[in-house]
C-alpha atoms as a PDB file:
ATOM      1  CA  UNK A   1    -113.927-148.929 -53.475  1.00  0.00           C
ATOM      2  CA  UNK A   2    -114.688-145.439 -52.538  1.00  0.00           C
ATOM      3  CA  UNK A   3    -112.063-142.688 -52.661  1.00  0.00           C
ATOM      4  CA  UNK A   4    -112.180-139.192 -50.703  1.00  0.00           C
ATOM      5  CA  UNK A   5    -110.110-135.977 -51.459  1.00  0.00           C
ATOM      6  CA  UNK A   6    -108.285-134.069 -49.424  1.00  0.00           C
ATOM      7  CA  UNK A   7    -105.796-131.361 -48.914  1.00  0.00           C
ATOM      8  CA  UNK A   8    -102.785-132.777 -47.259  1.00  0.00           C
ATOM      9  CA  UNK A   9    -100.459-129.805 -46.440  1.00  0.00           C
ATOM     10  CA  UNK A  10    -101.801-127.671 -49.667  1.00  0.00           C
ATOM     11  CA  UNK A  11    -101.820-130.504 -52.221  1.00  0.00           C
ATOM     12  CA  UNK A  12    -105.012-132.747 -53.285  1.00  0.00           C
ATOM     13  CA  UNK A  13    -104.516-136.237 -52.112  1.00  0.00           C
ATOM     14  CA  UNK A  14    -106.909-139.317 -52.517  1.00  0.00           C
ATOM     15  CA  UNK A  15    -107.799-141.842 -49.672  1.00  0.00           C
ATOM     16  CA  UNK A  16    -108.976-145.510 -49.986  1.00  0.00           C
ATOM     17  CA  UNK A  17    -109.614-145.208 -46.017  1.00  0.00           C
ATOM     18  CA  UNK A  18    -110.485-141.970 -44.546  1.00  0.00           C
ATOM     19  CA  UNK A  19    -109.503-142.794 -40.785  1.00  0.00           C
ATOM     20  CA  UNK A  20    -106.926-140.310 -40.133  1.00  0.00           C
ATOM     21  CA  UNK A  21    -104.993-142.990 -38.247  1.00  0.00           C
ATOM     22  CA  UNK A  22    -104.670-144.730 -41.066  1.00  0.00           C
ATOM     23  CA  UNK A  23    -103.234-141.823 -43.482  1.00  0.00           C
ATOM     24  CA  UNK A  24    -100.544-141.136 -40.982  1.00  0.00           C
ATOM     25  CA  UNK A  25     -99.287-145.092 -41.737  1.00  0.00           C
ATOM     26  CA  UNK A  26     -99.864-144.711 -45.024  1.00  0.00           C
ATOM     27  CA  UNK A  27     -97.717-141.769 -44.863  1.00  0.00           C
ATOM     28  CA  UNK A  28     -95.035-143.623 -42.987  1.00  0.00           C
ATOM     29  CA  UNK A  29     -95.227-140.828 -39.555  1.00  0.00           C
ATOM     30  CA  UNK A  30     -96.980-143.357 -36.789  1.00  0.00           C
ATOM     31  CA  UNK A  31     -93.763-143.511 -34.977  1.00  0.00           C
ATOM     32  CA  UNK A  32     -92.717-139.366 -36.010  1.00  0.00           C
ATOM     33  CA  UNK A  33     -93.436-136.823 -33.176  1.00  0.00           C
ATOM     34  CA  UNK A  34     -95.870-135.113 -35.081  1.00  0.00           C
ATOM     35  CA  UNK A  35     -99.235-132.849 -34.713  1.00  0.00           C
ATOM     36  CA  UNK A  36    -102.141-132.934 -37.005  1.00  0.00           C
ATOM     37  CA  UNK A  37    -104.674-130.512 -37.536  1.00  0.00           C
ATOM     38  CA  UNK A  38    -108.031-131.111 -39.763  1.00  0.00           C
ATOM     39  CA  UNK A  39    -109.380-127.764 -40.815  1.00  0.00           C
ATOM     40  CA  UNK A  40    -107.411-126.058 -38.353  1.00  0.00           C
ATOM     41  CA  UNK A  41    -108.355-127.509 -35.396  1.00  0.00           C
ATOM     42  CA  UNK A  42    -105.771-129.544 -33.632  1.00  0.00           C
ATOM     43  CA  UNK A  43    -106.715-133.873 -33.393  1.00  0.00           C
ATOM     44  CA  UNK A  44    -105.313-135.316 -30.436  1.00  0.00           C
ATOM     45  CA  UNK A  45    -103.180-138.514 -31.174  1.00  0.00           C
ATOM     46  CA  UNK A  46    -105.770-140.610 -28.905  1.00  0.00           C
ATOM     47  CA  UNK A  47    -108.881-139.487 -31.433  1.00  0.00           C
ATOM     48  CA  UNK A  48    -106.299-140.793 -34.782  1.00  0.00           C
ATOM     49  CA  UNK A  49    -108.389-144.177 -34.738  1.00  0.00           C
ATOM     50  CA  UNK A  50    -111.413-142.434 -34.505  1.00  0.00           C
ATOM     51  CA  UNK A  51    -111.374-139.626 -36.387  1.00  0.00           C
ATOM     52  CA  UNK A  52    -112.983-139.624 -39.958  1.00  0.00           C
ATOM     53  CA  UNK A  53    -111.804-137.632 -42.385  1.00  0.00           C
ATOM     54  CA  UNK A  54    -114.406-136.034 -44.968  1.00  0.00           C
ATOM     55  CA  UNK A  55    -114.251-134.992 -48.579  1.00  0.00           C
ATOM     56  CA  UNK A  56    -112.160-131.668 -48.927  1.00  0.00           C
ATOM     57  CA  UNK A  57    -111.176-131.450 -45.337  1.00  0.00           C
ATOM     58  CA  UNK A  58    -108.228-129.505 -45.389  1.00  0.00           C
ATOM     59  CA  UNK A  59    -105.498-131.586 -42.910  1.00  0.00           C
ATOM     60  CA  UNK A  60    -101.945-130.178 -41.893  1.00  0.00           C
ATOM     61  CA  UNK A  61     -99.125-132.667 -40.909  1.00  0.00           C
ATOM     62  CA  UNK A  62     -96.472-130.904 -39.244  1.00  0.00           C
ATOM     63  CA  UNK A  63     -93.360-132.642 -37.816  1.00  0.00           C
ATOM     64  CA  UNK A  64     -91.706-131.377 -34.254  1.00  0.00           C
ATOM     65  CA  UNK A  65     -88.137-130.565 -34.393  1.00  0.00           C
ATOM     66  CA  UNK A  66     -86.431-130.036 -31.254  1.00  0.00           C
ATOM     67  CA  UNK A  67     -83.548-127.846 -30.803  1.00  0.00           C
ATOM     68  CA  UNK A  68     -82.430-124.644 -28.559  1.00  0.00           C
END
């Protein structure tokens, strides 16, 4: 089993899978209205399933909180 590292919001994380869908289950946000961005560029929810992450991408998870 091969494991990638990333940055996940500043702090070094290791992935058995490195489909982005699949770190957002792992980290328990599927259902969370939520944006990602790998290396600063924004991933649509529709490309999660596709989108492979790579060794030392840096990926931001950042909940939406609404409010007015």
């Amino acid at each position: 089993m091969t494991m990638i590292a990333i940055q996940l919001n500043g702090e070094t994380r290791q992935l058995v899978s490195a489909l982005l869908a699949d770190l957002i289950t792992e980290l328990n946000l599927s259902q969370q209205a939520i944006a990602v961005a790998v290396n600063r560029q924004i991933i649509p929810r529709s490309r999660w399933a596709e989108h492979q992450l790579q060794v030392d991408d840096k990926v931001d998870v950042v909940r939406a909180i609404g409010g007015g």
